[in-house]
Structures are given as structure tokens and as C-alpha cells.
PDB file of N, CA and C in Angstrom:
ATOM      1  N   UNK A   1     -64.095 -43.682-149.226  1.00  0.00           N
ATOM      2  CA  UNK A   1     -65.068 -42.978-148.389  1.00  0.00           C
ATOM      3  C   UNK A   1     -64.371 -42.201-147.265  1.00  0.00           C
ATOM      4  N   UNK A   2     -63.603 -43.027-146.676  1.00  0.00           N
ATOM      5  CA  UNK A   2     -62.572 -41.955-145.834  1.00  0.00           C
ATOM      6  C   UNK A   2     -61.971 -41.041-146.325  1.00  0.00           C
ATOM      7  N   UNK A   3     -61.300 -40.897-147.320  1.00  0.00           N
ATOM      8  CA  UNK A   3     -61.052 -39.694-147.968  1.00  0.00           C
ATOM      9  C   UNK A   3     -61.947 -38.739-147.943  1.00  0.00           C
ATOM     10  N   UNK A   4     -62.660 -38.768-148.247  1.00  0.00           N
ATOM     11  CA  UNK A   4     -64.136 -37.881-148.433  1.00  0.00           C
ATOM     12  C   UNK A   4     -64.041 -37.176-147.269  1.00  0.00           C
ATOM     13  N   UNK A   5     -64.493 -38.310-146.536  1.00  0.00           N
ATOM     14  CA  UNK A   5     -64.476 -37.587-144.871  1.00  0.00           C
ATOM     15  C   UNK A   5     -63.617 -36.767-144.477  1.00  0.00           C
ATOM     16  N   UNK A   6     -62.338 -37.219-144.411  1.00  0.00           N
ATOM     17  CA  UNK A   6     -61.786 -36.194-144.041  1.00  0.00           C
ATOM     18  C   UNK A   6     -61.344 -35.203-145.118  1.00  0.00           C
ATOM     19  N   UNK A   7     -61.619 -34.765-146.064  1.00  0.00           N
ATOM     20  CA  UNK A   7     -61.447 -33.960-147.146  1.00  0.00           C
ATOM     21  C   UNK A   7     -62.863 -32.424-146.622  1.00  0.00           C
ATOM     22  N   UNK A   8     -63.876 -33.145-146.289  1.00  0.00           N
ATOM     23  CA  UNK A   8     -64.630 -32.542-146.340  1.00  0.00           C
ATOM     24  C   UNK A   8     -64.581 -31.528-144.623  1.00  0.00           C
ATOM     25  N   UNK A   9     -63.901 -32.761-143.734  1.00  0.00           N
ATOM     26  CA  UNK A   9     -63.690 -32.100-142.221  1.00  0.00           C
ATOM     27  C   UNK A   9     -62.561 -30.873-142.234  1.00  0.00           C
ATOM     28  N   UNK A  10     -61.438 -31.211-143.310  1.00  0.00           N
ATOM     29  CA  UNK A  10     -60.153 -30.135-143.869  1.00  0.00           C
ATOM     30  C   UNK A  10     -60.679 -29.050-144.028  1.00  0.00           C
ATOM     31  N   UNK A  11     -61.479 -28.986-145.305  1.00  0.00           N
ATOM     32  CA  UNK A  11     -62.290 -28.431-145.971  1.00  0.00           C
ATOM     33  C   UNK A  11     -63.452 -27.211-145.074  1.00  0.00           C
ATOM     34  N   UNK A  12     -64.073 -27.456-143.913  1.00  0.00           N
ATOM     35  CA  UNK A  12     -64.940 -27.138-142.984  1.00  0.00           C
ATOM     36  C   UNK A  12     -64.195 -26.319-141.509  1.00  0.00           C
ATOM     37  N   UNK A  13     -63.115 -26.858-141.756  1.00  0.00           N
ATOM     38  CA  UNK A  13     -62.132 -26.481-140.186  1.00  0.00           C
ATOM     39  C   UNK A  13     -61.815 -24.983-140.335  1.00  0.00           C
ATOM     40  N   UNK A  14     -61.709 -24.445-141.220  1.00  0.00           N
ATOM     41  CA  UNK A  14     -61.057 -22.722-141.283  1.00  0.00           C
ATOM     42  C   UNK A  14     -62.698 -21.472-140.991  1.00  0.00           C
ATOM     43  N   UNK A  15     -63.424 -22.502-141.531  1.00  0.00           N
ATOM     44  CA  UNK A  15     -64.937 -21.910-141.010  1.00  0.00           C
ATOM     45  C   UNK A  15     -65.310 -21.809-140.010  1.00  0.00           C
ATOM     46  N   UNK A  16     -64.731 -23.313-139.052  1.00  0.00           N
ATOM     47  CA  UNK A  16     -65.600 -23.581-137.710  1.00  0.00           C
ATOM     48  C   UNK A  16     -64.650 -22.946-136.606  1.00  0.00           C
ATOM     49  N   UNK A  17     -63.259 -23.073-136.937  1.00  0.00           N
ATOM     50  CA  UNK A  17     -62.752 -22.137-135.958  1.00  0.00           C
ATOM     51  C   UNK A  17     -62.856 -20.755-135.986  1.00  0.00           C
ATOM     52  N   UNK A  18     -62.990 -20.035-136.412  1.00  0.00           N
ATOM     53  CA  UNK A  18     -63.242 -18.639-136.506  1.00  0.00           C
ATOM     54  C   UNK A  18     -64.946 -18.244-135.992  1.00  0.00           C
ATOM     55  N   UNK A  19     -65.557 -19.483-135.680  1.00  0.00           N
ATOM     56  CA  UNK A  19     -66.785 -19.177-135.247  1.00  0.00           C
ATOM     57  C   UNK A  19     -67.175 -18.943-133.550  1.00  0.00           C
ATOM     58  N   UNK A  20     -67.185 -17.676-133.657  1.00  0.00           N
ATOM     59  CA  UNK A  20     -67.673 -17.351-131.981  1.00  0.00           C
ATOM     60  C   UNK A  20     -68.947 -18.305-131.817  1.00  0.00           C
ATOM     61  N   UNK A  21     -70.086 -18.077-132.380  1.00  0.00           N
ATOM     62  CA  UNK A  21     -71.063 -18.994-131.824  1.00  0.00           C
ATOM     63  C   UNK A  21     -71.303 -20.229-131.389  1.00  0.00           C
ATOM     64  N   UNK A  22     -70.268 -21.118-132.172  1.00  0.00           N
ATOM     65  CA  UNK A  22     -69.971 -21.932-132.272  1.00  0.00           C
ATOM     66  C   UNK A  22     -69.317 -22.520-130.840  1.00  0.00           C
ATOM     67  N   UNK A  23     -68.579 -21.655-130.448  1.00  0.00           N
ATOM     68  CA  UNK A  23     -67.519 -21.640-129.373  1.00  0.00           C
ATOM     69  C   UNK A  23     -68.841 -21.292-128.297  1.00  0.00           C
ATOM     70  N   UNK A  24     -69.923 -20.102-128.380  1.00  0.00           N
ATOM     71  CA  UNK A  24     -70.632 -19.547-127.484  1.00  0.00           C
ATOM     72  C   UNK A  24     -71.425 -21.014-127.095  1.00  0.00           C
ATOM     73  N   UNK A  25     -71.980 -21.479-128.086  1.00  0.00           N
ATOM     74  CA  UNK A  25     -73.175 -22.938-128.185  1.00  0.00           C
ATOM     75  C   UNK A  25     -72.279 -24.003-127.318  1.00  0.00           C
ATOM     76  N   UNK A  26     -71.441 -24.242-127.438  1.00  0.00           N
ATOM     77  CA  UNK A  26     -70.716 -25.790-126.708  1.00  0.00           C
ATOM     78  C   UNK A  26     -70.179 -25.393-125.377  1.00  0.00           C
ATOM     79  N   UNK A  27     -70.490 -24.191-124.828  1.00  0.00           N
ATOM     80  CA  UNK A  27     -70.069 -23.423-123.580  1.00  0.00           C
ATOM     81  C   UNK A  27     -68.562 -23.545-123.540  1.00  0.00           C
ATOM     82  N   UNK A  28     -67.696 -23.108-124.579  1.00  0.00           N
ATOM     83  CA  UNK A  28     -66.524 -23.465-124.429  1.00  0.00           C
ATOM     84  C   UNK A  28     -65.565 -21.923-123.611  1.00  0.00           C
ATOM     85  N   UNK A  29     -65.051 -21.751-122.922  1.00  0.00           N
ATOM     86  CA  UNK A  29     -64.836 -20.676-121.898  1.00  0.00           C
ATOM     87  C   UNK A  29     -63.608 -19.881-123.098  1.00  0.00           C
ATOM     88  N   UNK A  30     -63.740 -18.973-123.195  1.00  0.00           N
ATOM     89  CA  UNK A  30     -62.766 -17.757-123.520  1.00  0.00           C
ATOM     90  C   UNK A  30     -62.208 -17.014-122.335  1.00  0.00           C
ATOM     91  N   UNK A  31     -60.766 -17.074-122.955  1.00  0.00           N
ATOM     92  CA  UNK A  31     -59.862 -16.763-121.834  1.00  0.00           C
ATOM     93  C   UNK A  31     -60.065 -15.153-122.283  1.00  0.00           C
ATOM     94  N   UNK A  32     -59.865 -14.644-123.098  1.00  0.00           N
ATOM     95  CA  UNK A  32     -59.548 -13.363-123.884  1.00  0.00           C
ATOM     96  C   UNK A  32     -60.894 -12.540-123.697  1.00  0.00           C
ATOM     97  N   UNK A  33     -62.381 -13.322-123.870  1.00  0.00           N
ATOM     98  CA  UNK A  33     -63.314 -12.134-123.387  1.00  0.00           C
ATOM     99  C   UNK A  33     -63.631 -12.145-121.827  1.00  0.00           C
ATOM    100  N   UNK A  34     -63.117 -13.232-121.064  1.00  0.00           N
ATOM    101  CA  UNK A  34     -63.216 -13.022-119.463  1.00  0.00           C
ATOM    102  C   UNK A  34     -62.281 -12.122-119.025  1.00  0.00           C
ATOM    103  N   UNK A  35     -61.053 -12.182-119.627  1.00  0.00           N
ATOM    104  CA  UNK A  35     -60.295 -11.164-119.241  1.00  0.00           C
ATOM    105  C   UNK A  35     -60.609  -9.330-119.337  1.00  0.00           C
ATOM    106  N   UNK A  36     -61.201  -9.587-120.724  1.00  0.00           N
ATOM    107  CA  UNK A  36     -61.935  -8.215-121.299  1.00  0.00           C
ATOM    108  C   UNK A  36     -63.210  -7.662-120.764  1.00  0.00           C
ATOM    109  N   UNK A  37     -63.921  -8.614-120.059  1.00  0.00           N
ATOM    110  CA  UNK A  37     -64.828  -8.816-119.259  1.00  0.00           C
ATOM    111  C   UNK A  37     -64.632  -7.893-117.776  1.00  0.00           C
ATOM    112  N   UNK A  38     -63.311  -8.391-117.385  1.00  0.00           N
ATOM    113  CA  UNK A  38     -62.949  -8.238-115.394  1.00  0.00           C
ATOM    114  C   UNK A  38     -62.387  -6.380-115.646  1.00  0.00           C
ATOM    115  N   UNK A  39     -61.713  -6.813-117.022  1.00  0.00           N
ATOM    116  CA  UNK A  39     -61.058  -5.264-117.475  1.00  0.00           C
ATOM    117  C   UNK A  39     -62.424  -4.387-117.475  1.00  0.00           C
ATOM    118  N   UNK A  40     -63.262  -4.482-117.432  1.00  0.00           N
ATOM    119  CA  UNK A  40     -64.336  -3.693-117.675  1.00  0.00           C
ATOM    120  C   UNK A  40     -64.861  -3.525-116.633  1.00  0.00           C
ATOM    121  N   UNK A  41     -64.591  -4.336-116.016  1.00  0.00           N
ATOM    122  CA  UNK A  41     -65.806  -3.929-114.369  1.00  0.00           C
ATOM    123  C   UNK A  41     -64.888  -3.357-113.747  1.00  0.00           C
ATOM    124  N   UNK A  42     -63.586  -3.272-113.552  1.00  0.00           N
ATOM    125  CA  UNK A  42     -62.649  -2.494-113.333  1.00  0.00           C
ATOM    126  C   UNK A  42     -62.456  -1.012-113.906  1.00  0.00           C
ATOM    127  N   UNK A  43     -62.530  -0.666-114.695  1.00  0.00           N
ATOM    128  CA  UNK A  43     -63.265   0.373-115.146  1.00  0.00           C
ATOM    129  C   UNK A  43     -63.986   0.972-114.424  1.00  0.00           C
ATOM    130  N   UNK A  44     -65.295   0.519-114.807  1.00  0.00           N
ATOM    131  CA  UNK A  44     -66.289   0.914-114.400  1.00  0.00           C
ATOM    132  C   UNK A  44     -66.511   1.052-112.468  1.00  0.00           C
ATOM    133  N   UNK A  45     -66.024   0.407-112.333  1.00  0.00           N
ATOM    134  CA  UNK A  45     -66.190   0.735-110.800  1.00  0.00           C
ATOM    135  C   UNK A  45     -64.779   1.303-110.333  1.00  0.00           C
ATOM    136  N   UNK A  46     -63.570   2.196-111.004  1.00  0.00           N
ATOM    137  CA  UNK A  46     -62.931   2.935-111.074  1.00  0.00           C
ATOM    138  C   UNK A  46     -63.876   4.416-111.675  1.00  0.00           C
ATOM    139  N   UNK A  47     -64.463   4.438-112.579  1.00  0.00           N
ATOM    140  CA  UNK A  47     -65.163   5.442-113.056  1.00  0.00           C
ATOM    141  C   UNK A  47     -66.885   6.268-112.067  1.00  0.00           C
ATOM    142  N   UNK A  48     -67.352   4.694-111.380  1.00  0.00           N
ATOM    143  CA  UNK A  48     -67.855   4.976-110.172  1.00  0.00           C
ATOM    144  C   UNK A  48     -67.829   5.436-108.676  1.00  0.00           C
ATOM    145  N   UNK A  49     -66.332   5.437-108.594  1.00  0.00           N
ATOM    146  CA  UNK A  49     -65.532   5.806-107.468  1.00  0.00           C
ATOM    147  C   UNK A  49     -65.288   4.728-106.168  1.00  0.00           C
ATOM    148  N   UNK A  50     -65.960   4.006-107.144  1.00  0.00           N
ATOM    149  CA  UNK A  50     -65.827   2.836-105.860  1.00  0.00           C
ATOM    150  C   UNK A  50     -64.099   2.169-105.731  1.00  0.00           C
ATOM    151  N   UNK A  51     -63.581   2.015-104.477  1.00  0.00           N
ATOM    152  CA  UNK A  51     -62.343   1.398-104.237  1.00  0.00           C
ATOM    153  C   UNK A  51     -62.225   0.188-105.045  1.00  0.00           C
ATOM    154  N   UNK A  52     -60.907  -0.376-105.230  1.00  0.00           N
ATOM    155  CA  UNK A  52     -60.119  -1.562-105.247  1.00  0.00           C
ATOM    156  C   UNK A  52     -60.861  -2.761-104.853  1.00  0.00           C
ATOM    157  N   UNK A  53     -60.613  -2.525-103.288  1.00  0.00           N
ATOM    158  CA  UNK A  53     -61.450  -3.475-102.851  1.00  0.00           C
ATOM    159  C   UNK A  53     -62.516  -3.914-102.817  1.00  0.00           C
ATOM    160  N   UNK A  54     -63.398  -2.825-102.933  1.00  0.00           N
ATOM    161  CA  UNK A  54     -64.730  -2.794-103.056  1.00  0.00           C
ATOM    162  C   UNK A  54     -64.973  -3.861-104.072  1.00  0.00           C
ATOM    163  N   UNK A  55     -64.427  -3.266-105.659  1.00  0.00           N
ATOM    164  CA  UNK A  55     -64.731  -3.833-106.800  1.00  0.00           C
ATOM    165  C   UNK A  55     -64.187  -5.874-106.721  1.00  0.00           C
ATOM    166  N   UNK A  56     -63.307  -5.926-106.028  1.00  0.00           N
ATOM    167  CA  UNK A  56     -62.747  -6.978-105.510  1.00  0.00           C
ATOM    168  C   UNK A  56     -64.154  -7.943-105.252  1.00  0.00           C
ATOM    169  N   UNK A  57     -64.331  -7.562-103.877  1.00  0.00           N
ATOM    170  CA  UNK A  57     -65.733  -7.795-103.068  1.00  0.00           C
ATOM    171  C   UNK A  57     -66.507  -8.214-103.895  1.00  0.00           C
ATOM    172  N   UNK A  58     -66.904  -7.348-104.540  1.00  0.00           N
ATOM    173  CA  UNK A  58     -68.295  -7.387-105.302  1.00  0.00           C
ATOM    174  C   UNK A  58     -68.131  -8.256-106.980  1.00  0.00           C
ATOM    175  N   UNK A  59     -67.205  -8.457-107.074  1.00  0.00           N
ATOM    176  CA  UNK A  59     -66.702  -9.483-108.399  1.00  0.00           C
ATOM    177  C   UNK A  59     -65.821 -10.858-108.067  1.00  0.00           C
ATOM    178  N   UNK A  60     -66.333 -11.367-106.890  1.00  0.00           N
ATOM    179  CA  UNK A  60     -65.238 -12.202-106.325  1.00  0.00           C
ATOM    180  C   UNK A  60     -64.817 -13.594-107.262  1.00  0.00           C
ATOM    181  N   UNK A  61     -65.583 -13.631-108.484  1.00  0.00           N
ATOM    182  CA  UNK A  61     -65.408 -14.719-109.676  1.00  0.00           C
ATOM    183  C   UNK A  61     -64.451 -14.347-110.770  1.00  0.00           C
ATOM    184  N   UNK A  62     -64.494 -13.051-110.919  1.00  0.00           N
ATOM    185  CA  UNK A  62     -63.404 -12.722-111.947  1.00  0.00           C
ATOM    186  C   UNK A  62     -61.668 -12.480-111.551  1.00  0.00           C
ATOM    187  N   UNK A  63     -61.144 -12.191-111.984  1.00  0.00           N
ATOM    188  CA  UNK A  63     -59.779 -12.405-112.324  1.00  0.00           C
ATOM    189  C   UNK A  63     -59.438 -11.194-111.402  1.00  0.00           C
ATOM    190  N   UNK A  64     -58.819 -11.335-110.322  1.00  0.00           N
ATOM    191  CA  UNK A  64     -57.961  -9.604-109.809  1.00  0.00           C
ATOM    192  C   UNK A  64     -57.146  -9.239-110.998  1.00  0.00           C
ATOM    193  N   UNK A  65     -56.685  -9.433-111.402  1.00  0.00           N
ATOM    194  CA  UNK A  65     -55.066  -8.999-111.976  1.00  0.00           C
ATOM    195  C   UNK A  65     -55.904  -7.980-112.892  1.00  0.00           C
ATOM    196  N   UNK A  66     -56.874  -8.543-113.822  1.00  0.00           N
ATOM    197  CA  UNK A  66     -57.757  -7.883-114.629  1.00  0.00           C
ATOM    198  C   UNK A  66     -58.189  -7.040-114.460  1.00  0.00           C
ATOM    199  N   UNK A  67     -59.428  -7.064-113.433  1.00  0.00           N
ATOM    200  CA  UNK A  67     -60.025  -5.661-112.520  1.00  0.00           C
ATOM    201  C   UNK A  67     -58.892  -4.863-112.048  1.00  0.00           C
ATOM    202  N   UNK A  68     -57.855  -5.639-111.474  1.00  0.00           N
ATOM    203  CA  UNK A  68     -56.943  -3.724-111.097  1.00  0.00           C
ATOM    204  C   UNK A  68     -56.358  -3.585-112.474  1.00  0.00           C
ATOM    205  N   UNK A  69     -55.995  -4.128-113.970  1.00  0.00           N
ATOM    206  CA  UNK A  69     -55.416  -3.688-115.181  1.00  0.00           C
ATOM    207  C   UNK A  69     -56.732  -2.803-115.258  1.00  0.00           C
ATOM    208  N   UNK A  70     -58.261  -2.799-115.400  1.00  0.00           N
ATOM    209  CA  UNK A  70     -58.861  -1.814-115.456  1.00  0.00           C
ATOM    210  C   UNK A  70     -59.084  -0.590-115.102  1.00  0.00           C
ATOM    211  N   UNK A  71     -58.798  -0.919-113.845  1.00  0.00           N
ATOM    212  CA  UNK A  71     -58.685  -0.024-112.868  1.00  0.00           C
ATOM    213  C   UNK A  71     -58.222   1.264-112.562  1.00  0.00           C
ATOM    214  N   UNK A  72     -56.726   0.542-113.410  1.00  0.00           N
ATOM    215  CA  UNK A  72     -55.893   1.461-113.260  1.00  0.00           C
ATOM    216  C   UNK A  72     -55.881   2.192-114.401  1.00  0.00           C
ATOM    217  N   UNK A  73     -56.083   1.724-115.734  1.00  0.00           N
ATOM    218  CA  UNK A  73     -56.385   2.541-116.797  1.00  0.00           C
ATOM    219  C   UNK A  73     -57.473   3.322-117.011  1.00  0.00           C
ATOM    220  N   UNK A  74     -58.222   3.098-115.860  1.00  0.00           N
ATOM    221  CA  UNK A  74     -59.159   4.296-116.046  1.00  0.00           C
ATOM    222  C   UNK A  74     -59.119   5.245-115.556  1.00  0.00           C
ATOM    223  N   UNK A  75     -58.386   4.853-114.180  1.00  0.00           N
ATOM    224  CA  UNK A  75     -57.944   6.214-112.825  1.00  0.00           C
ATOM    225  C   UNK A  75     -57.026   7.212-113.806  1.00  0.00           C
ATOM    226  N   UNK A  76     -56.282   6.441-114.891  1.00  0.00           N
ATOM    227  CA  UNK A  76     -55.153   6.869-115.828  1.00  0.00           C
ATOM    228  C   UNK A  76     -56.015   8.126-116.682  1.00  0.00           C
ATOM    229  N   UNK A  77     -56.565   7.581-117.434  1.00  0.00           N
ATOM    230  CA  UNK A  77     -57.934   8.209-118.324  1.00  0.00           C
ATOM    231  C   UNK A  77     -58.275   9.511-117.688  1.00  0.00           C
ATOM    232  N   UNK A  78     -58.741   9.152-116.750  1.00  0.00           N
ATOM    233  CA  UNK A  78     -59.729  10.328-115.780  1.00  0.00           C
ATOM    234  C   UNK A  78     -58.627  10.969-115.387  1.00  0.00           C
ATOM    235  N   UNK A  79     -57.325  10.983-114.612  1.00  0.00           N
ATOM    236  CA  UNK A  79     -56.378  11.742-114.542  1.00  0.00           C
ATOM    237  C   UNK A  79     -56.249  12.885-115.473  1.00  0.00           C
ATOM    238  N   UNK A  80     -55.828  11.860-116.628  1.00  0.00           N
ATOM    239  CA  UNK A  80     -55.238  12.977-117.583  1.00  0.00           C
ATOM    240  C   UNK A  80     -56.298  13.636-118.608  1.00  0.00           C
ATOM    241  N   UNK A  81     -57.762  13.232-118.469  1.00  0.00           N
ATOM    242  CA  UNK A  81     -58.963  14.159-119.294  1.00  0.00           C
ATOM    243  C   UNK A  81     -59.648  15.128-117.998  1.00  0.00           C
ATOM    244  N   UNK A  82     -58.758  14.900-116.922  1.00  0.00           N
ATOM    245  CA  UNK A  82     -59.868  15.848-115.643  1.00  0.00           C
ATOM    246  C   UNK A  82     -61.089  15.243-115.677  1.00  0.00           C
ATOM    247  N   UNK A  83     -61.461  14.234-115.383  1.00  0.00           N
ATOM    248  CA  UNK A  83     -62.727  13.484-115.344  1.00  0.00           C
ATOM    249  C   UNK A  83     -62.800  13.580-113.911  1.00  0.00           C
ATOM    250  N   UNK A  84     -64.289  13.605-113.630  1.00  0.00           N
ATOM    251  CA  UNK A  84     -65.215  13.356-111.920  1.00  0.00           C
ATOM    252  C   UNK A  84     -65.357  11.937-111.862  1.00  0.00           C
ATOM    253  N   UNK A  85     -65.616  11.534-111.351  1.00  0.00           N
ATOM    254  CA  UNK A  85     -65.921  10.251-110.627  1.00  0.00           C
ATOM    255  C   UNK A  85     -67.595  10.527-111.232  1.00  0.00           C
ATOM    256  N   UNK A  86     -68.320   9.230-111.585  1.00  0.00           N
ATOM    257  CA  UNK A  86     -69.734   9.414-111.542  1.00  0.00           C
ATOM    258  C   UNK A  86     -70.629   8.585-110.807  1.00  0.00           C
ATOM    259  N   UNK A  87     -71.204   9.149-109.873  1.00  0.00           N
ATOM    260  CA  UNK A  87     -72.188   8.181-108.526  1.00  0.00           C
ATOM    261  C   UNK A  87     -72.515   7.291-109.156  1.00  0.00           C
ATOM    262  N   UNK A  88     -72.485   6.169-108.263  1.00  0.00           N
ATOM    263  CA  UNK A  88     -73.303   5.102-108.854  1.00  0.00           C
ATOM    264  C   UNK A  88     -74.345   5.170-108.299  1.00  0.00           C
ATOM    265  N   UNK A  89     -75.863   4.875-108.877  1.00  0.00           N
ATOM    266  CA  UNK A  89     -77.338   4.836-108.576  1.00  0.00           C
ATOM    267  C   UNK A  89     -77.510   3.517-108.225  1.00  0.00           C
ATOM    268  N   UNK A  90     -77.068   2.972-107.890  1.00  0.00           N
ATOM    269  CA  UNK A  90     -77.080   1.293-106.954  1.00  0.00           C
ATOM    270  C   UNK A  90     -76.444   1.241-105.908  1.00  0.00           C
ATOM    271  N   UNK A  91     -77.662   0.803-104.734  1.00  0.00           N
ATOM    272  CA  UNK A  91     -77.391   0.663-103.481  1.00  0.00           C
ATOM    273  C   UNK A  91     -77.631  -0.623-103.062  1.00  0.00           C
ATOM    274  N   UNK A  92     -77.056  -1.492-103.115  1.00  0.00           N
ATOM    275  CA  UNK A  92     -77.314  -2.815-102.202  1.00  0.00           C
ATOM    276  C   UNK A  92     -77.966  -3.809-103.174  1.00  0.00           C
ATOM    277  N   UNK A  93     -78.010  -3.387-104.612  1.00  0.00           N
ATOM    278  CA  UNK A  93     -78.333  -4.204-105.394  1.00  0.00           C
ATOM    279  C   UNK A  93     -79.985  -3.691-106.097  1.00  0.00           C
ATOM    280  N   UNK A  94     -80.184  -2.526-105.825  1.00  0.00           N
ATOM    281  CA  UNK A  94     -81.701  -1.823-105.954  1.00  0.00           C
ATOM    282  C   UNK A  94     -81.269  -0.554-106.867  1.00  0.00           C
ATOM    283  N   UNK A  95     -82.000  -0.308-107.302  1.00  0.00           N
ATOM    284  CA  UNK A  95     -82.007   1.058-108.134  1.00  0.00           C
ATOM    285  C   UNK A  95     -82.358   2.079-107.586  1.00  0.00           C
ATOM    286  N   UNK A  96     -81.762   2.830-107.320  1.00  0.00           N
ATOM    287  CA  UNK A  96     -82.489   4.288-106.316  1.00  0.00           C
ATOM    288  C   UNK A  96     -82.808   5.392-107.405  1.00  0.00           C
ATOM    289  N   UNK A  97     -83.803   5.589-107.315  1.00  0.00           N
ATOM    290  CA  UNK A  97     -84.349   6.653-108.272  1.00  0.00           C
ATOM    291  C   UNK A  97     -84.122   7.998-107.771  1.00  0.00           C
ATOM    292  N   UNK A  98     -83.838   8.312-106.850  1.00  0.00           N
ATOM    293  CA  UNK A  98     -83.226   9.834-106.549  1.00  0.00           C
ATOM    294  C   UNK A  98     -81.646   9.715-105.571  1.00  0.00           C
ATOM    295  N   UNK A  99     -81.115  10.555-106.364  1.00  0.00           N
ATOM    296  CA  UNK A  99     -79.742  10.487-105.682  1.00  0.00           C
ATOM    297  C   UNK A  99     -79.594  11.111-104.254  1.00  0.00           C
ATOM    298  N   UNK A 100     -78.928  10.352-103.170  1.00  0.00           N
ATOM    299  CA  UNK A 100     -79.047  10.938-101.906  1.00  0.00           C
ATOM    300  C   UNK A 100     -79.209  12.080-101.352  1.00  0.00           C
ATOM    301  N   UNK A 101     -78.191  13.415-101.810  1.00  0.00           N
ATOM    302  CA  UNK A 101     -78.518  14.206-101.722  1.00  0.00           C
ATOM    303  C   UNK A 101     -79.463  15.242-101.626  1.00  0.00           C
ATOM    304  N   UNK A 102     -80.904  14.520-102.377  1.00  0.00           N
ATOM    305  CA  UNK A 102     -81.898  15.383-102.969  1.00  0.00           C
ATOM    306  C   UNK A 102     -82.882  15.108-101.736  1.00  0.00           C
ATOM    307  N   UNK A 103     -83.602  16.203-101.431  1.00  0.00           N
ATOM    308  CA  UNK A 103     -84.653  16.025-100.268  1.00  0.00           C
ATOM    309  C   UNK A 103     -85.972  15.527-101.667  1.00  0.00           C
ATOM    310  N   UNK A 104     -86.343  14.429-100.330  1.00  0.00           N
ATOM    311  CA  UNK A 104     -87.776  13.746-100.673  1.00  0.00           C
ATOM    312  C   UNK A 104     -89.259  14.329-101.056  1.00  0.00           C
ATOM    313  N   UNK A 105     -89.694  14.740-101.724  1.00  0.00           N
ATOM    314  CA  UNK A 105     -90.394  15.173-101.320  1.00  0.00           C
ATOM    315  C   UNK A 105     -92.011  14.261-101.520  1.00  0.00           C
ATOM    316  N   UNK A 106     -92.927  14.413-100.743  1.00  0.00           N
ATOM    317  CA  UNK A 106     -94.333  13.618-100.766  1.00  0.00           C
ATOM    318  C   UNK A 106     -95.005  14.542-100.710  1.00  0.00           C
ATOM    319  N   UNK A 107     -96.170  14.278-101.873  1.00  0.00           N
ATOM    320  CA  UNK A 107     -97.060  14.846-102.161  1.00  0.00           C
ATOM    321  C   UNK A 107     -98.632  14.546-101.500  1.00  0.00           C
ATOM    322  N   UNK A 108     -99.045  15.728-100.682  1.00  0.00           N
ATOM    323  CA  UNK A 108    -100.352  15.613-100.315  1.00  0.00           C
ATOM    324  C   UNK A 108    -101.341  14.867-100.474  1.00  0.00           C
ATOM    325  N   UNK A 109    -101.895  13.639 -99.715  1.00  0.00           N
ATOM    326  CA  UNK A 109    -102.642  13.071 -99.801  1.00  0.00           C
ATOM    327  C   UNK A 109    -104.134  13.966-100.508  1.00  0.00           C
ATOM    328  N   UNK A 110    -104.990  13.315-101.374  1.00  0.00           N
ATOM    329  CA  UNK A 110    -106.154  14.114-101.749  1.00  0.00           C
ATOM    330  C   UNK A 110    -106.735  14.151-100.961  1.00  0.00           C
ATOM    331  N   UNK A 111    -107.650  15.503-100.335  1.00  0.00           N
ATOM    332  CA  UNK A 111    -109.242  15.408 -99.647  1.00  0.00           C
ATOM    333  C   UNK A 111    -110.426  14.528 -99.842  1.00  0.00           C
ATOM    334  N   UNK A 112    -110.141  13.938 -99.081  1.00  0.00           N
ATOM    335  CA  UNK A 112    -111.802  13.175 -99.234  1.00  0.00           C
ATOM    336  C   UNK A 112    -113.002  13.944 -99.151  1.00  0.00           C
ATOM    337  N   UNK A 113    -114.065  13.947 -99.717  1.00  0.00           N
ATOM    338  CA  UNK A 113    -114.662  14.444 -99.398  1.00  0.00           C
ATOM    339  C   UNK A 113    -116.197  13.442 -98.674  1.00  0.00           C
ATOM    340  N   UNK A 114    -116.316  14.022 -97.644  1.00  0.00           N
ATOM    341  CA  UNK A 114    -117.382  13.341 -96.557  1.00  0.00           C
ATOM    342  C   UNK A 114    -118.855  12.843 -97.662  1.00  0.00           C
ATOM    343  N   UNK A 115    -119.893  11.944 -97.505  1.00  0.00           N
ATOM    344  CA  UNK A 115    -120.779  11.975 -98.117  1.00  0.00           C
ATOM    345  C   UNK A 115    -122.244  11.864 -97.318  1.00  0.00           C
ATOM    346  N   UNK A 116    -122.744  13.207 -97.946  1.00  0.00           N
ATOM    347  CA  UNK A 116    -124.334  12.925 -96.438  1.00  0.00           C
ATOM    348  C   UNK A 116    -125.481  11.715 -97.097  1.00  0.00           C
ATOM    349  N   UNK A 117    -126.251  11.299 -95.230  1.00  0.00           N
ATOM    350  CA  UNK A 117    -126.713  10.889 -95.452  1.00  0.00           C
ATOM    351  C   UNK A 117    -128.498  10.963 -95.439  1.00  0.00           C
TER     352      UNK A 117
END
């Protein structure tokens, strides 16, 4: 019967390691997508124009080394394709639906109209 057992656990092991979900379900931590993870917000808040530090600040759980490897490959990127920087539409954690620049504009309250009596 032990044989079995472990014949069948041999047998099962080339399946179960290769399984992300598997790994996702038992909360088991990946070093390789956290890293790919920090690389990305690094990026991206290189591609937003936001500083170093900034991105620092505002990711204080992930990995530095990561966020500036992003960082810097994107400042790299945008260098050499002539890329702009693109605003970010988040202010303080809110979505701003018009970009600063743009005057506000409000639209005229309707007329009431009076009713006799």
C-alpha cells in the first residue's frame, strides 16, 4: 500500500509544481511576480512623470531595487522612442475627470418658472 502511495504522489508531482493556482490558493509568495510586479509600478510612474521618490513613497511595500530597475528602463525607452511623459489623472487617490489645465465650466442653473395663484 505504501508503494502505491508514493507511486501515485511521484506520479502527481510534475503536475502540481508547474501549477500557478495551486501556488496562488495556499498563498504561497512568488519572488519572480513581486519582483515583476515593483518593475511595473516603476515604469509606470516613470512613464507618469512622477519622481523616484515619489514612486518610493507611494509603494513603500515593494522592493526599491525593482521600482528603480523599472524605472530606469523606461526613462531608457522614452529616451530613445522620444516619448512625453503622460499626466497622471490621480490626485490624492481620486479620479479627476478634467485635467488641470482645462477651465471649468458650469452650466446655468434652469429658470424656474413662478406659479400664480
Amino acid at each position: 500500500m505504501r508503494k502505491i502511495v508514493c507511486f501515485v504522489f511521484v506520479a502527481a508531482l510534475p503536475f502540481l509544481s508547474a501549477c500557478d493556482r495551486l501556488a496562488d490558493t495556499l498563498d504561497i509568495p512568488n519572488p519572480a511576480k513581486e519582483t515583476a510586479n515593483a518593475q511595473a509600478i516603476g515604469g509606470a510612474c516613470r512613464q507618469t512623470g512622477r519622481s523616484i521618490e515619489d514612486c518610493y513613497a507611494l509603494n513603500p511595500e515593494e522592493q526599491k531595487a525593482a521600482i528603480f530597475s523599472g524605472w530606469k528602463s523606461m526613462n531608457e525607452y522614452m529616451i530613445e522612442h522620444k516619448l512625453k511623459e503622460v499626466p497622471s489623472v490621480v490626485a490624492n487617490g481620486q479620479v479627476v475627470l478634467q485635467p488641470p489645465h482645462a477651465p471649468i465650466v458650469v452650466a446655468p442653473a434652469p429658470a424656474t418658472q413662478g406659479t400664480a395663484h
